[in-house]
Protein backbone atom coordinates (compact mmCIF):
# COMPACT_ATOMS: atom_id res chain seq x y z
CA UNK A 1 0.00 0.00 0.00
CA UNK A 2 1.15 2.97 -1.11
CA UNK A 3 1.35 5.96 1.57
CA UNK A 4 0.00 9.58 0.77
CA UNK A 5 2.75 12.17 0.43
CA UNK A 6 2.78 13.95 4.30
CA UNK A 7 2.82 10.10 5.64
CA UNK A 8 5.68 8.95 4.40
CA UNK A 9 7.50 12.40 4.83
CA UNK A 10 6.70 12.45 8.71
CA UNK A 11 7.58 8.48 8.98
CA UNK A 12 10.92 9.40 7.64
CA UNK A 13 11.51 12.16 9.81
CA UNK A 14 10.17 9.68 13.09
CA UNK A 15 12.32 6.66 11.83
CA UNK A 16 16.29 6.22 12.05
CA UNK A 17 18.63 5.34 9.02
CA UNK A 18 17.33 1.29 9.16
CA UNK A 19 13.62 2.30 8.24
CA UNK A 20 12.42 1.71 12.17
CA UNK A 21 10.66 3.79 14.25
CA UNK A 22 13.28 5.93 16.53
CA UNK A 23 11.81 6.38 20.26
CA UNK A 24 13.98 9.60 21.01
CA UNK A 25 12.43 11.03 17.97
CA UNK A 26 8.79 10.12 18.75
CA UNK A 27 9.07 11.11 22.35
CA UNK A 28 11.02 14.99 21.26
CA UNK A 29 8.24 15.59 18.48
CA UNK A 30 5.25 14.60 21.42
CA UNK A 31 6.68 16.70 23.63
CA UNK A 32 7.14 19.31 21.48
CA UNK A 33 4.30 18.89 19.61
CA UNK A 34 2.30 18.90 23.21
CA UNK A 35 4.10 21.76 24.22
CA UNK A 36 2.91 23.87 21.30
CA UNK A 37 -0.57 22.85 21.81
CA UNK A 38 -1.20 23.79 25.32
CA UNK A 39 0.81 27.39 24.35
CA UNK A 40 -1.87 28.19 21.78
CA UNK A 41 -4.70 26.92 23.48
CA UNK A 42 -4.06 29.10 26.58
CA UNK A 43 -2.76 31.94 24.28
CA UNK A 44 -5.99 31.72 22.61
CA UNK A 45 -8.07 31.32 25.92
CA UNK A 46 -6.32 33.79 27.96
CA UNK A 47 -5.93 36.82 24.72
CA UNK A 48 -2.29 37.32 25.56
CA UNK A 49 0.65 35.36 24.45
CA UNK A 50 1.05 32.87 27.04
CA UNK A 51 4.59 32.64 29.11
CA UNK A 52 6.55 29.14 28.89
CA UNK A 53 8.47 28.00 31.93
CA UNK A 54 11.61 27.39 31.82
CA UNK A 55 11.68 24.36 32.92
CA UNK A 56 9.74 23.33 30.07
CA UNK A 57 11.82 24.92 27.42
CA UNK A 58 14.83 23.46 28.62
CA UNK A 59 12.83 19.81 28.69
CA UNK A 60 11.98 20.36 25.32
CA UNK A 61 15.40 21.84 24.13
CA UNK A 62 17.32 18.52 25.63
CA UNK A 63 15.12 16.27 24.28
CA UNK A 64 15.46 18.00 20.47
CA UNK A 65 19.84 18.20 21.45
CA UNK A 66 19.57 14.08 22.19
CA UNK A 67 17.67 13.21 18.79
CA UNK A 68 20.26 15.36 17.13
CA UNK A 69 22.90 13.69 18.89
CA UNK A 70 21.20 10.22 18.73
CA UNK A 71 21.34 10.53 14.75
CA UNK A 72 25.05 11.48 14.19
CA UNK A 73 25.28 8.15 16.87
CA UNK A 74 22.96 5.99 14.93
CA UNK A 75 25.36 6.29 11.54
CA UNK A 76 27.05 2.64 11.10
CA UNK A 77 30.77 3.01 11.20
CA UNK A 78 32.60 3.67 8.17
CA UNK A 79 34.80 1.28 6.07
């Protein structure tokens, strides 16, 4: 079956150099991803731009520095 166009874009983004799903890079985007959502929904709720701890930036700041380290470690070594 083929997949539609965004699909197979996002799978490649979520999956590591062998084709399988990468957990560090399913867990940053969800956090992220969750992050954003409760921003704009209280933005939206509140009329003012909503303040993010900093606690959660730096959460979500690690997590996006360990899938960018975890794919420069996931490269088989050269021969």
């Amino acid at each position: 079956m083929k997949e539609w166009g965004v699909a197979a874009d996002i799978r490649k983004i979520l999956s590591d150099d062998s084709g399988s799903l990468s957990s560090k890079r399913v867990l940053s985007v969800g956090w992220g991803g969750s992050v954003l959502g409760v921003w704009v929904y209280t933005s939206l709720h509140t009329g003012t731009v909503a303040t993010i701890p900093w606690e959660v930036c730096g959460l979500v700041l690690s997590l996006g520095g360990i899938t960018a380290a975890g794919k420069w470690g996931e490269k088989p070594p050269e021969r």
